[in-house]
PDB file of N, CA and C in Angstrom:
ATOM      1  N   UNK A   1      22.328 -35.320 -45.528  1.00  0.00           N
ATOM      2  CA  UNK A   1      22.590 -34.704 -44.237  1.00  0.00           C
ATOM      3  C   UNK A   1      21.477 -35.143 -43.266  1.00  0.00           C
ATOM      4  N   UNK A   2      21.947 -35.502 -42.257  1.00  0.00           N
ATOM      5  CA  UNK A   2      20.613 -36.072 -41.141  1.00  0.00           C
ATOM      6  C   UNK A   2      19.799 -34.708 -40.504  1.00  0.00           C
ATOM      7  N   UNK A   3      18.912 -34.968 -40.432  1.00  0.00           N
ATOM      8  CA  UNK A   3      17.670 -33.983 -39.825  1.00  0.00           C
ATOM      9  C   UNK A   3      17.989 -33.602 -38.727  1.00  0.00           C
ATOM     10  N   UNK A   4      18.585 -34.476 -37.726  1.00  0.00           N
ATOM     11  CA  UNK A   4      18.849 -33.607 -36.042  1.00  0.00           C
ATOM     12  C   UNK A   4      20.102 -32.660 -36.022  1.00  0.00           C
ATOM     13  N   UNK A   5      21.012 -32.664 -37.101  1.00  0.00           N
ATOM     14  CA  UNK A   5      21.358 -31.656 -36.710  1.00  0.00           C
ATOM     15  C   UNK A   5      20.765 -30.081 -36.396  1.00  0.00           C
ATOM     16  N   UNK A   6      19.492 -30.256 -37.274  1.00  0.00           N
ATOM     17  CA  UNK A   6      18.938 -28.682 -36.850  1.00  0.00           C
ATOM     18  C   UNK A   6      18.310 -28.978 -35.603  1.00  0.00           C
ATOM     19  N   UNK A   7      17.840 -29.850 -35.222  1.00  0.00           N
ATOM     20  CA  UNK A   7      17.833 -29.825 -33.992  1.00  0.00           C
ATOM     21  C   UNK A   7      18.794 -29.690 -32.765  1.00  0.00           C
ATOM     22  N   UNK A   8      19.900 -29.816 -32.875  1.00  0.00           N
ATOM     23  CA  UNK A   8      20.966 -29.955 -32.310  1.00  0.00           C
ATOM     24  C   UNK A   8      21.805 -28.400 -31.972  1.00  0.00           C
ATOM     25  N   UNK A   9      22.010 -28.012 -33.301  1.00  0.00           N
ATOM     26  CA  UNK A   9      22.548 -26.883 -33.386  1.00  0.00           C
ATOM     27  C   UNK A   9      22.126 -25.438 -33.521  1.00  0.00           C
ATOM     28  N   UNK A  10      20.591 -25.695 -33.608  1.00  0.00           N
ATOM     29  CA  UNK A  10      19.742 -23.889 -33.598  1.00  0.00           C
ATOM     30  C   UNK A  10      19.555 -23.418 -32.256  1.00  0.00           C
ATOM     31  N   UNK A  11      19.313 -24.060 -31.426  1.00  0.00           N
ATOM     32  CA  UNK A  11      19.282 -23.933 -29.927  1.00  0.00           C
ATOM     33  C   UNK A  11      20.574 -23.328 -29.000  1.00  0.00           C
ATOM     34  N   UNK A  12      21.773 -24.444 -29.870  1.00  0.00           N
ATOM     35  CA  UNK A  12      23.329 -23.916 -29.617  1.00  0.00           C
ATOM     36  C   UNK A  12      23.630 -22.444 -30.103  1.00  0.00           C
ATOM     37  N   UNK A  13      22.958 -22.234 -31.133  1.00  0.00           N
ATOM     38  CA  UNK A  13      23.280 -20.683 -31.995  1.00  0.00           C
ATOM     39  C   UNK A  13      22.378 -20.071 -31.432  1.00  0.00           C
ATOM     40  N   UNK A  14      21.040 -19.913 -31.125  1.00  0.00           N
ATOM     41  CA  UNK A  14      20.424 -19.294 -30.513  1.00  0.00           C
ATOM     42  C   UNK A  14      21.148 -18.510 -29.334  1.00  0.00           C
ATOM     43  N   UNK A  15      21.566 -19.557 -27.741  1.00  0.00           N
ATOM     44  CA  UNK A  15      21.805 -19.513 -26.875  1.00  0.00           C
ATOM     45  C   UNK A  15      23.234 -18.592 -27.125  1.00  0.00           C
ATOM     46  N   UNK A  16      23.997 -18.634 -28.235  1.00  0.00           N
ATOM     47  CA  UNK A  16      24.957 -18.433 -28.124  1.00  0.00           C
ATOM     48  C   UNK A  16      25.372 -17.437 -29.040  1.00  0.00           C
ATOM     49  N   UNK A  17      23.931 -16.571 -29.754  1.00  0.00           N
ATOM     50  CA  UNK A  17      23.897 -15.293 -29.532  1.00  0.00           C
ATOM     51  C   UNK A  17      23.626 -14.491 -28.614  1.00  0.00           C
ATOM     52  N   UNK A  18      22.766 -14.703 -28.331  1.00  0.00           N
ATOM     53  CA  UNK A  18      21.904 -14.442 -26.999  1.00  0.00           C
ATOM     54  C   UNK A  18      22.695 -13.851 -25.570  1.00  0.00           C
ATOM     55  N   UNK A  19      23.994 -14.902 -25.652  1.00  0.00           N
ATOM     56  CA  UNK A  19      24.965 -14.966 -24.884  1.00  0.00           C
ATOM     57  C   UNK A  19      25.465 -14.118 -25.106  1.00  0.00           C
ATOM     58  N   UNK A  20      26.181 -13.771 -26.418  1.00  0.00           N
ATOM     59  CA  UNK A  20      27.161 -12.360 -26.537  1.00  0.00           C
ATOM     60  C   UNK A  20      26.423 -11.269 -26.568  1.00  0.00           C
ATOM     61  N   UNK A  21      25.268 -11.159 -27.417  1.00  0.00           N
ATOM     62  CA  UNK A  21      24.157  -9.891 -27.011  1.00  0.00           C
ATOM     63  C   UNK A  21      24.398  -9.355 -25.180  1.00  0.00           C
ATOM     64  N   UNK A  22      24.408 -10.010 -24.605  1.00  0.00           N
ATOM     65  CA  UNK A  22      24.395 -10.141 -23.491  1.00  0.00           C
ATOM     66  C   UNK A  22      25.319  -9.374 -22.662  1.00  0.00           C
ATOM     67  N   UNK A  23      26.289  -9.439 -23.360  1.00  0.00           N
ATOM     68  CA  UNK A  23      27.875  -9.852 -22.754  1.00  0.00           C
ATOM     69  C   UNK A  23      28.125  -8.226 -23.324  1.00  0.00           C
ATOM     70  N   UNK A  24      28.257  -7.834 -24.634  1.00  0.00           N
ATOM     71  CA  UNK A  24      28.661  -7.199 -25.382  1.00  0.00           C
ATOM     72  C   UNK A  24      28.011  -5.618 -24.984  1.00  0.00           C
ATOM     73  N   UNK A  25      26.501  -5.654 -24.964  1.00  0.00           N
ATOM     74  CA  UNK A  25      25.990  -4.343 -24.540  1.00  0.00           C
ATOM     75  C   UNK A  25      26.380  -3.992 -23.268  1.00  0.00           C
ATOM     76  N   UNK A  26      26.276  -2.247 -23.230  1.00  0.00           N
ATOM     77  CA  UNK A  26      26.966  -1.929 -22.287  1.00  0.00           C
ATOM     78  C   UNK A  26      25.963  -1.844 -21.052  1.00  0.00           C
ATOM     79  N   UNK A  27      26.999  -1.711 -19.804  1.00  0.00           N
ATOM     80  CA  UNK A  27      26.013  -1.822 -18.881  1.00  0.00           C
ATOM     81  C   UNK A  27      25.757  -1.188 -17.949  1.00  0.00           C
ATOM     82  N   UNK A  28      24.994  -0.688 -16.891  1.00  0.00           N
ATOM     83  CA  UNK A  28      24.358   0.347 -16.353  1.00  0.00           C
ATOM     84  C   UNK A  28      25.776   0.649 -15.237  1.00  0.00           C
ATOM     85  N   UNK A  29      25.428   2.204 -14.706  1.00  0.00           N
ATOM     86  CA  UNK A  29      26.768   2.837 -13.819  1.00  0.00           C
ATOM     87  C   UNK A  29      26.024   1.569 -12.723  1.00  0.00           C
ATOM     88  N   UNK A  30      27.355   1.012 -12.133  1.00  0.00           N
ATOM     89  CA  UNK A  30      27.430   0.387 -10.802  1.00  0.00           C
ATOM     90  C   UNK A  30      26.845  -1.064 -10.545  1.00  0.00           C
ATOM     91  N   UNK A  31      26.364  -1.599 -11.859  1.00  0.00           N
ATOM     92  CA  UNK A  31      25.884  -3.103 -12.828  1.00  0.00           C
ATOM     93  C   UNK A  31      27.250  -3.597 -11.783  1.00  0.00           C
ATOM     94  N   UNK A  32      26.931  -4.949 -11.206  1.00  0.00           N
ATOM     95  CA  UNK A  32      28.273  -6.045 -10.991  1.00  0.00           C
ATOM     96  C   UNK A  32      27.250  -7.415 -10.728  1.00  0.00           C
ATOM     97  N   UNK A  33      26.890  -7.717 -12.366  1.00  0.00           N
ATOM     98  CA  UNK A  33      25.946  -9.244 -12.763  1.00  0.00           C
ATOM     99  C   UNK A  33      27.552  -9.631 -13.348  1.00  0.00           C
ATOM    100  N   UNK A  34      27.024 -10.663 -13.603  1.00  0.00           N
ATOM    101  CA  UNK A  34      28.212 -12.114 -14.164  1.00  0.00           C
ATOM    102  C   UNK A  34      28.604 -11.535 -15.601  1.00  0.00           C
ATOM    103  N   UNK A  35      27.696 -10.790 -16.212  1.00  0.00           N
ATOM    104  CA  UNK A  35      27.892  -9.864 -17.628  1.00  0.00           C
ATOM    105  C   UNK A  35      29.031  -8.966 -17.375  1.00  0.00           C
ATOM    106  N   UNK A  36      28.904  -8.440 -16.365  1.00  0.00           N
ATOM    107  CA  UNK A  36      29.582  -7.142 -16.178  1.00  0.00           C
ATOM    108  C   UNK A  36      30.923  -7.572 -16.069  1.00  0.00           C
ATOM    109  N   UNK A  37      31.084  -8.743 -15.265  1.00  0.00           N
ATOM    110  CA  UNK A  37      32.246  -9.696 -14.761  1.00  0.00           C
ATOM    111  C   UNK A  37      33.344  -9.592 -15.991  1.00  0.00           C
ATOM    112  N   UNK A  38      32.279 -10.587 -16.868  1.00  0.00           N
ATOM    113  CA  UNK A  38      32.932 -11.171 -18.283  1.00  0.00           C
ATOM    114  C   UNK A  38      33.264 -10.249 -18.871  1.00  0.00           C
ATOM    115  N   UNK A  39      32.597  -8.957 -19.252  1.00  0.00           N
ATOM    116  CA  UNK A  39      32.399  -7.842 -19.965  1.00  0.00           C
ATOM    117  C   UNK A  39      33.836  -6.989 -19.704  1.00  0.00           C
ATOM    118  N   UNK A  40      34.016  -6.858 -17.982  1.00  0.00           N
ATOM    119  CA  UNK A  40      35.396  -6.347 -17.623  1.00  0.00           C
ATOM    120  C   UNK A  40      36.575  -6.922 -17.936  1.00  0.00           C
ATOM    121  N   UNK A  41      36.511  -8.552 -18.049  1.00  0.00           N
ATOM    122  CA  UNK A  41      37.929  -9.088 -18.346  1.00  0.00           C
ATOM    123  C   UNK A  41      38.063  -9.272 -20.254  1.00  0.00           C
ATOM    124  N   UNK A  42      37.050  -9.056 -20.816  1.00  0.00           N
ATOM    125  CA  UNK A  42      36.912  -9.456 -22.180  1.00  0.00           C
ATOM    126  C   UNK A  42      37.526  -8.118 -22.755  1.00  0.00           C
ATOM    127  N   UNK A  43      37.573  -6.872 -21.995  1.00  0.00           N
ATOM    128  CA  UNK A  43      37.576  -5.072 -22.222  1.00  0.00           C
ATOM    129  C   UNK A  43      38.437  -4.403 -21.592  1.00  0.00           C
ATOM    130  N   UNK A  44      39.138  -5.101 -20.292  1.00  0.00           N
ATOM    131  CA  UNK A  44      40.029  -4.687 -19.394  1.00  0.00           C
ATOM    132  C   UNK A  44      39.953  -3.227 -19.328  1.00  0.00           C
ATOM    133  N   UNK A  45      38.169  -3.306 -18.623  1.00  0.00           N
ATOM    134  CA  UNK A  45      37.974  -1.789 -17.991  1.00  0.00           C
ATOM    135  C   UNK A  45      39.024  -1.036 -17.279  1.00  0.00           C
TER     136      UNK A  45
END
């Protein structure tokens, strides 16, 4: 197996927990960030 894939792909998994952490917690009364956005159409507040 070649070596860059961990280079390649821990950064991708990182970012892309990070991302749903993000996304997923809830968010403050009257929040309207790009989270909240995604968060409403992903939940159909």
């Amino acid at each position: 197996m070649p070596e860059w894939w961990l280079e390649a792909t821990l950064p991708a998994v990182v970012f892309g927990l990070m991302f749903l952490v993000w996304v997923i917690l809830p968010s403050t009364d009257g929040e309207t960030d790009f989270a909240s956005k995604i968060r409403d159409k992903i939940f159909k507040k």
